[in-house]
Structure formats: structure tokens, C-alpha cells
Protein backbone atom coordinates (compact mmCIF):
# COMPACT_ATOMS: atom_id res chain seq x y z
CA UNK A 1 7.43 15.17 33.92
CA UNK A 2 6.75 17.26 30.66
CA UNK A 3 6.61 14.81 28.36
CA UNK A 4 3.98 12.96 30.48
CA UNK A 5 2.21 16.12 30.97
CA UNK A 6 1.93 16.70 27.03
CA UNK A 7 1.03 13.75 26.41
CA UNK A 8 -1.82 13.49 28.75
CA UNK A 9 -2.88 17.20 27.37
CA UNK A 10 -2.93 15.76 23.81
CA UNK A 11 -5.09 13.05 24.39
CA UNK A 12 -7.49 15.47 26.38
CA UNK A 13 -7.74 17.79 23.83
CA UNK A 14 -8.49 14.46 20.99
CA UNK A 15 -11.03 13.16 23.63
CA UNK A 16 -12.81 16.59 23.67
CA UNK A 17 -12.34 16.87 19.72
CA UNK A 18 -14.43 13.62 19.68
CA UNK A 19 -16.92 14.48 22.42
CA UNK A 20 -17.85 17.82 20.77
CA UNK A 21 -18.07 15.90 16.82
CA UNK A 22 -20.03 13.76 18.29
CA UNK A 23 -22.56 15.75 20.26
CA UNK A 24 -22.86 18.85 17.26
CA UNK A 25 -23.60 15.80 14.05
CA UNK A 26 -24.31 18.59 11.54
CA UNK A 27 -21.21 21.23 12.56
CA UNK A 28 -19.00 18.06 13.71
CA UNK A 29 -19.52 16.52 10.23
CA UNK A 30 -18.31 19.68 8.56
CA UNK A 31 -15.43 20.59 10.56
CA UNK A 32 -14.46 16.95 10.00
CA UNK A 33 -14.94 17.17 6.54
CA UNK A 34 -12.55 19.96 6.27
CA UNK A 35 -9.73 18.74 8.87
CA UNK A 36 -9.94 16.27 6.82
CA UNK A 37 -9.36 17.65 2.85
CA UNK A 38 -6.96 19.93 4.43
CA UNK A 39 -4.98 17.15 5.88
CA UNK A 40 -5.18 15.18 2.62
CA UNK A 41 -4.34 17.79 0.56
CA UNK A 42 -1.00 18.66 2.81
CA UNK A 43 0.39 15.02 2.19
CA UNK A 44 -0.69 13.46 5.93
CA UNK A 45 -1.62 10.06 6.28
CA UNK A 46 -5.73 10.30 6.84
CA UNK A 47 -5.99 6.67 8.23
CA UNK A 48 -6.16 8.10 11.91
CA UNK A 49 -8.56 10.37 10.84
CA UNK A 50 -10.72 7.45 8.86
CA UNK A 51 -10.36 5.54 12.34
CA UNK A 52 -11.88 8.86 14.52
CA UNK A 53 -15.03 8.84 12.01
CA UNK A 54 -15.68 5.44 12.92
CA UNK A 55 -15.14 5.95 16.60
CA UNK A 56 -17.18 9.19 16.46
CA UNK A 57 -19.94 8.73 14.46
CA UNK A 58 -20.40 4.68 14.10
CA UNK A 59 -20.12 2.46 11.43
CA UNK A 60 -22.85 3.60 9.36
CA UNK A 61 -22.63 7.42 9.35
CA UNK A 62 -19.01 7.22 8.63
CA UNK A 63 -18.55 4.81 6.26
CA UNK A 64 -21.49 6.86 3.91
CA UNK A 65 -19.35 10.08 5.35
CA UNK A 66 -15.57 8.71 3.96
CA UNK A 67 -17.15 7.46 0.60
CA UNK A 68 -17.90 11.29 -0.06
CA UNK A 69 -15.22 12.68 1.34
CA UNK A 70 -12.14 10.25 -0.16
CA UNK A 71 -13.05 11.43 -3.89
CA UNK A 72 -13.72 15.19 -2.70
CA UNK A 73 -10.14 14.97 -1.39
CA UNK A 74 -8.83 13.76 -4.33
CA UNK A 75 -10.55 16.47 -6.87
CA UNK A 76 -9.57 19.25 -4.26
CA UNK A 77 -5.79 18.02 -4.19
CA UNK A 78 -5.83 17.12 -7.99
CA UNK A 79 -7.92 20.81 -8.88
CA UNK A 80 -5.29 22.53 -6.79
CA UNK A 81 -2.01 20.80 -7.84
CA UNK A 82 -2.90 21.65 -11.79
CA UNK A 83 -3.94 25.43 -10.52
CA UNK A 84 -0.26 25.50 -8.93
CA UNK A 85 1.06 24.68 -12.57
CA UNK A 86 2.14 21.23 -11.64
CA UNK A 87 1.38 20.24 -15.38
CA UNK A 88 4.61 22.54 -16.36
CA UNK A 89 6.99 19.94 -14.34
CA UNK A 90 5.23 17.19 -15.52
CA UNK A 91 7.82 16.22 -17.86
CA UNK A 92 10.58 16.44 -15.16
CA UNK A 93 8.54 14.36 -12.92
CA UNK A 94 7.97 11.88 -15.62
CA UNK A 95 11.68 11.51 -16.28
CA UNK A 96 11.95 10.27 -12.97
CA UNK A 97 8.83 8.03 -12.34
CA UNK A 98 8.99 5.57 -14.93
CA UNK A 99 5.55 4.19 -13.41
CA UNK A 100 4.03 7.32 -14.55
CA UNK A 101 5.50 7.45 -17.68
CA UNK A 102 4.38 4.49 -18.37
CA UNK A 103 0.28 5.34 -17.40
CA UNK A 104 0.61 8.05 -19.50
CA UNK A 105 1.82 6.23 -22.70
CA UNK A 106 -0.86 3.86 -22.40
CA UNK A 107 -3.55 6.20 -21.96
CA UNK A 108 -2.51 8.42 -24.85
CA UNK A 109 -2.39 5.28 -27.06
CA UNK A 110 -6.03 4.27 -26.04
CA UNK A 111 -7.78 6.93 -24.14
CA UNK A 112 -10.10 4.08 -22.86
CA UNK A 113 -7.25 2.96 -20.96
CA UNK A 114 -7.77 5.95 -18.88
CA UNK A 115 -10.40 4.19 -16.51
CA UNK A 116 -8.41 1.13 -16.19
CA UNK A 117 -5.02 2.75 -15.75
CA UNK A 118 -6.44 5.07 -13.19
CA UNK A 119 -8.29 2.70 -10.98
CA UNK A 120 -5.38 0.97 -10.97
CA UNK A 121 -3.08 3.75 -9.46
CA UNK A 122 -5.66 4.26 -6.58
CA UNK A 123 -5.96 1.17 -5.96
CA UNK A 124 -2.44 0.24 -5.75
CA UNK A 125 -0.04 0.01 -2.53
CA UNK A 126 1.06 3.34 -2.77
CA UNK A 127 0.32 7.01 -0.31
CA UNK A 128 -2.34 8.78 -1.80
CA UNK A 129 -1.15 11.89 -1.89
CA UNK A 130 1.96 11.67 -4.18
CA UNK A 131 -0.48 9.38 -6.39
CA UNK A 132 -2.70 12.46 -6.96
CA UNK A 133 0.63 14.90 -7.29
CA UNK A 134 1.77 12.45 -9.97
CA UNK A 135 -1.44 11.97 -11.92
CA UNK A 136 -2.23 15.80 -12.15
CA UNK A 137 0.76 16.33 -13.58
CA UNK A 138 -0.28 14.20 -16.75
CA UNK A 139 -2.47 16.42 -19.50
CA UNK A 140 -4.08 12.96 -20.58
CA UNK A 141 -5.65 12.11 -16.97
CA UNK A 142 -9.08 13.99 -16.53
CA UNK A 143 -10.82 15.16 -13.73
CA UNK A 144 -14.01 13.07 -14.13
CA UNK A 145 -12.34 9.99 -14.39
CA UNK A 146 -9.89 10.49 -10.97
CA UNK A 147 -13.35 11.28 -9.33
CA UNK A 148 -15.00 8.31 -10.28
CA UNK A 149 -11.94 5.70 -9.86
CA UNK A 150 -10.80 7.20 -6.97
CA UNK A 151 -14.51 6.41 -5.34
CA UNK A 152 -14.27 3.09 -6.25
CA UNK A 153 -10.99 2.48 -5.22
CA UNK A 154 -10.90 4.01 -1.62
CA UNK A 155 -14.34 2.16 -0.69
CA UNK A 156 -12.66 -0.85 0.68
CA UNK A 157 -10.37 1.37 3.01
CA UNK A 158 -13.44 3.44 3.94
CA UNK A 159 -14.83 0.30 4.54
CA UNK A 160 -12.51 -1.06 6.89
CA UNK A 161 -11.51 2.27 8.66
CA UNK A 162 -14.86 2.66 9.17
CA UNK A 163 -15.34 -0.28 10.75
CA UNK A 164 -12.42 -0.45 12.76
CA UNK A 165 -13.21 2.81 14.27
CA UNK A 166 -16.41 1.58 15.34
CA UNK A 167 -15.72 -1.18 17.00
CA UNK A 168 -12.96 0.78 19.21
CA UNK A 169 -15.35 1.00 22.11
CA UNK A 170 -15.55 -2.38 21.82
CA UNK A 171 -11.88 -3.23 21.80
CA UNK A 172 -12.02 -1.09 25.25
CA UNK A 173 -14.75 -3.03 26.96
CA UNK A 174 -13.54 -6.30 26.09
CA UNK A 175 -9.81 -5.00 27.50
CA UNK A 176 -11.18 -2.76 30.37
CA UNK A 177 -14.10 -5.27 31.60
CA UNK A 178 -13.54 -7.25 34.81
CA UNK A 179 -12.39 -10.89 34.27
CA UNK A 180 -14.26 -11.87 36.86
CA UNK A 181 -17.62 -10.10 35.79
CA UNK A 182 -20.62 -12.66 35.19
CA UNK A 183 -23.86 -11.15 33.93
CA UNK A 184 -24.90 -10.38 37.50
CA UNK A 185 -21.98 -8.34 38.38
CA UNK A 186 -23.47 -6.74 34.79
CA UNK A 187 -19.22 -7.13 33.83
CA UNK A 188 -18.60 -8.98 30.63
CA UNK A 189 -17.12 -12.26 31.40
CA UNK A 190 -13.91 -14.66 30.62
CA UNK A 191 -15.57 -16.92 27.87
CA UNK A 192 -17.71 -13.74 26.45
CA UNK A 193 -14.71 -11.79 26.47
CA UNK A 194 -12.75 -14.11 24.50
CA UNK A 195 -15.53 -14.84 21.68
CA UNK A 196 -15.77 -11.11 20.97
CA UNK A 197 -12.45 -10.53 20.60
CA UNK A 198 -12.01 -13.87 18.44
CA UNK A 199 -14.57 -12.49 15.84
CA UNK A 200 -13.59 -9.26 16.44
CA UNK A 201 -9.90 -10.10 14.81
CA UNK A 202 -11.38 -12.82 12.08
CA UNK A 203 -13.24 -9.98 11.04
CA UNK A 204 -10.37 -7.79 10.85
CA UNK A 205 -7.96 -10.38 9.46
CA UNK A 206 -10.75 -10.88 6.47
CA UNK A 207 -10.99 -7.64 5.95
CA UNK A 208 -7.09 -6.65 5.67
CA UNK A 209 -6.46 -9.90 3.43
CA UNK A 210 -8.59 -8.53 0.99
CA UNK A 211 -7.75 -5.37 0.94
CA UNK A 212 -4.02 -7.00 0.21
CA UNK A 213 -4.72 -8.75 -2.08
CA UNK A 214 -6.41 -6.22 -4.12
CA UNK A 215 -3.35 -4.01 -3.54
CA UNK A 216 -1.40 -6.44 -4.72
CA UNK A 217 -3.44 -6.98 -8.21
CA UNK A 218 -3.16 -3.29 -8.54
CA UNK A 219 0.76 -2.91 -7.87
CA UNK A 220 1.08 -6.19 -10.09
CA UNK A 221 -0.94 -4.71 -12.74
CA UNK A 222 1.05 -1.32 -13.20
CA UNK A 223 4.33 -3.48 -12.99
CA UNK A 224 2.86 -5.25 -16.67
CA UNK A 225 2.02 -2.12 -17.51
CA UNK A 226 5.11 -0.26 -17.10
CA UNK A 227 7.25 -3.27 -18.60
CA UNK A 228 5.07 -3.54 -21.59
CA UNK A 229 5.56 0.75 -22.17
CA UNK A 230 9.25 -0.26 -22.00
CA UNK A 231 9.62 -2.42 -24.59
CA UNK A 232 7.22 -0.46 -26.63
CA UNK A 233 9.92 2.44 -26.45
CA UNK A 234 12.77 -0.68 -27.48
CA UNK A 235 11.05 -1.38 -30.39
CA UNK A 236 10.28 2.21 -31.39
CA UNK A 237 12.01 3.38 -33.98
CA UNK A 238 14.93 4.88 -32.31
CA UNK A 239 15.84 1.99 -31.21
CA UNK A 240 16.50 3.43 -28.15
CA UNK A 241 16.09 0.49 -24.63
């Protein structure tokens, strides 16, 4: 049918994509590289795109590839959304996102907090996109600072993605392989099979619970902090809640 037909046309087309990246490293890393600021910067999820770097280029190339490119992504998107004025609706926005509000309190108070506070928002559960949208539109968060949290805070994910997309091949073999294979046959066999994949999720399943957890400090963290900006604004005095 047509839907089969399409579907077999994308994945052609992301199979060449991958051949070509991979066979031209210099040009495939920089039509990469802007595929995928551009993506980034229009609000789609770049996970995919973290797992093709892996697949394409191995572990090592991409992970040192996605450490540049996750805080070039968010200076481009962060650059462009103060050009666009977002710093004029900032107020508006903040009315709304109490989170944000909050951030920007506490940096204002101490501007040390800055570092802190910021890490803290990329870190955190939350797209990375609208995190970006939301922190340009605060005059007290500066460039320098998103640039150097925002590195810090996407390594783990580059990390993992990285990884992940490397070991994709891998995931094939050990699903694609004859069962019956022995190292004769040259197939990979039953017990073999079964060990790498074993490892292969441990390692994944370490990975992942990490990365939770540290979501989780992050989320947990700008939860205190947006409670504690509350009652500063109860105890103001307008003793306003």
C-alpha cells in the first residue's frame, strides 16, 4: 500500500543520510551540526538525532561532537530568542510560570545564585527548548553562564545518547544473528547472545538511573526554590500570599 511504501522510502532516505555522514567525516559532521541547531532551535526533540551521532560516528567521535554542539544550541536559541525581543514579554511569561519567577527573584537577590539556579534548570526534567525560551526572557540570566551550565548539564545525556547510538549495531547483531550460530558457522551464539544483551541493558539501566536521579535533584531543587520565593513575597511588605 502507500503507507507501506512511505514508510519504506523514509527509512531509505535515513539509511542513506547515515551512509553519506558517515563516509564524508568532515562535511557529515557539519551538516550534522547544523540539522542539528536548526532542529533545536525550532523546539524538536534532538534525542533521535543524539542517537544517529552515536550510530554514525561511534561512541567516541560523538560523544566529544554533542558536548560542543548541546551548549552551541543553547547560545544560538538563547542569542536568537533575546534578538526576537523575547525580553519585552518577559513579564507576561513570568506571570504565568511561577518557576521562573521564582529563578529570577533569587538571582536578582544574589547574583551568585545565577550558576546554581541555572544549572539547575538544565538539569531538570523539563524539554529544552521552552527552558531556553523561558530563561532568555529574564534580563538577570547571562549568556556566559547558560553556556557554561548548559555544558555541564547536557553531558550526561550526551553521554548516554552517545552511547546508546553506538551500540545500535550491536542491538542488531545480537537480534539478527542465527541462534544456532557457533563460532564455526562464524554466527554469534545462544549463551553469547544472551551475555551481550544482559550487559548491554545493565549498562543502560545504570546509565538511565542516574540520569533520574539527577533529574530528580534538579526538579526537587527548583520546587524549594520556588516555595521559598513564595513566602518571601508573603512576608513582603504588602502582605500580599
Amino acid at each position: 500500500g502507500g503507507g507501506r511504501s512511505e514508510g519504506g522510502g523514509a527509512e531509505v532516505a535515513a539509511s542513506t543520510l547515515g551512509v553519506w555522514l558517515a563516509e564524508h567525516r568532515v562535511a557529515g559532521t557539519g551538516v550534522y551540526a547544523g540539522l542539528f541547531v536548526a532542529l533545536f532551535m525550532v523546539l524538536v526533540p534532538t534525542t533521535p538525532m543524539e542517537l544517529l551521532a552515536g550510530y554514525v560516528f561511534g561512541f567516541r567521535w560523538a560523544f566529544a561532537l554533542l558536548l560542543a554542539l548541546q551548549p552551541l544550541a543553547h547560545s544560538a536559541t538563547f542569542l536568537a530568542a533575546r534578538r526576537a525581543g523575547l525580553l519585552r514579554v518577559g513579564g507576561v511569561l513570568r506571570e504565568h510560570l511561577r518557576l521562573f519567577e521564582a529563578i529570577e527573584l533569587a538571582v536578582k537577590d544574589d547574583p551568585a545564585a545565577a550558576w546554581q539556579t541555572v544549572f539547575l534548570v538544565c538539569l531538570s526534567y523539563l524539554p529544552a527548548g521552552p527552558k531556553v525560551y523561558g530563561l532568555a526572557a529574564m534580563s538577570s540570566v547571562r549568556l556566559h553562564v547558560l553556556l557554561a551550565c548548559a555544558a555541564l548539564a547536557c553531558a550526561p545525556h550526551s553521554l548516554l545518547n552517545a552511547w546508546l547510538g553506538s551500540n545500535l549495531k550491536d542491538i542488531t547483531a545480537i537480534f539478527g544473528g542465527g541462534s544456532g550460530g557457533g563460532s564455526g558457522s562464524g554466527g554469534v551464539g545462544v549463551e553469547e547472545r544472551r551475555l551481550r544483551l544482559g550487559m548491554l541493558m545493565l549498562n543502560v539501566a545504570g546509565l538511565v538511573g542516574c540520569l533520574s536521579v539527577m533529574a530528580w535533584y534538579g526538579k526537587r531543587a527548583l520546587d524549594r526554590l520556588a516555595s521559598t520565593a513564595g513566602a518571601g513575597e508573603c512576608g513582603g511588605a504588602s502582605g500580599r500570599c
